[in-house]
Protein backbone atom coordinates (compact mmCIF):
# COMPACT_ATOMS: atom_id res chain seq x y z
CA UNK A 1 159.91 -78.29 -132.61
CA UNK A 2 161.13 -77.53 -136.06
CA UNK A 3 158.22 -75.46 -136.78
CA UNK A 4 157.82 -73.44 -133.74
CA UNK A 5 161.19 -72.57 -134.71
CA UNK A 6 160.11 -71.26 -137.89
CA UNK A 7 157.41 -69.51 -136.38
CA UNK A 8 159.57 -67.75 -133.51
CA UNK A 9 162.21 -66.46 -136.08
CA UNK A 10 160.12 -64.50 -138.12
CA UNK A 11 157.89 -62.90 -135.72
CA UNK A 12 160.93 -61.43 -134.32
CA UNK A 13 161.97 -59.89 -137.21
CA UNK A 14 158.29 -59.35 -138.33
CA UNK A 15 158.90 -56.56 -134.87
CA UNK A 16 161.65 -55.73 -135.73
CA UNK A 17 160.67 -54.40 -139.32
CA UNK A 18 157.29 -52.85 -137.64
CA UNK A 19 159.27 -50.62 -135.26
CA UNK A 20 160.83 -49.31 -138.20
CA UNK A 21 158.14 -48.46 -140.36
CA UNK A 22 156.14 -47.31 -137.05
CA UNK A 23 159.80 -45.33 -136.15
CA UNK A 24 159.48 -44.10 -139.71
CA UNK A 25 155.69 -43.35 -140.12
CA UNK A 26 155.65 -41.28 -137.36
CA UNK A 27 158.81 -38.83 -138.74
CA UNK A 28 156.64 -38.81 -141.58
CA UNK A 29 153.47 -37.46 -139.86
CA UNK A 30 156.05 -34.55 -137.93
CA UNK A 31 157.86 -33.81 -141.08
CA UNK A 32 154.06 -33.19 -142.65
């Protein structure tokens, strides 16, 4: 239980931190 915790928390911010480098990357590519 303990551990599926672990797991579970991070992913969400693991998607969390990828929509905003993805949010990022792609003002990036229309600034360019």
């Amino acid at each position: 239980m303990n551990k599926f915790k672990k797991v579970k928390f991070p992913r969400r911010i693991f998607v969390i931190v990828t929509k905003k480098f993805y949010n990022r990357f792609i003002k990036t590519a229309i600034t360019t």
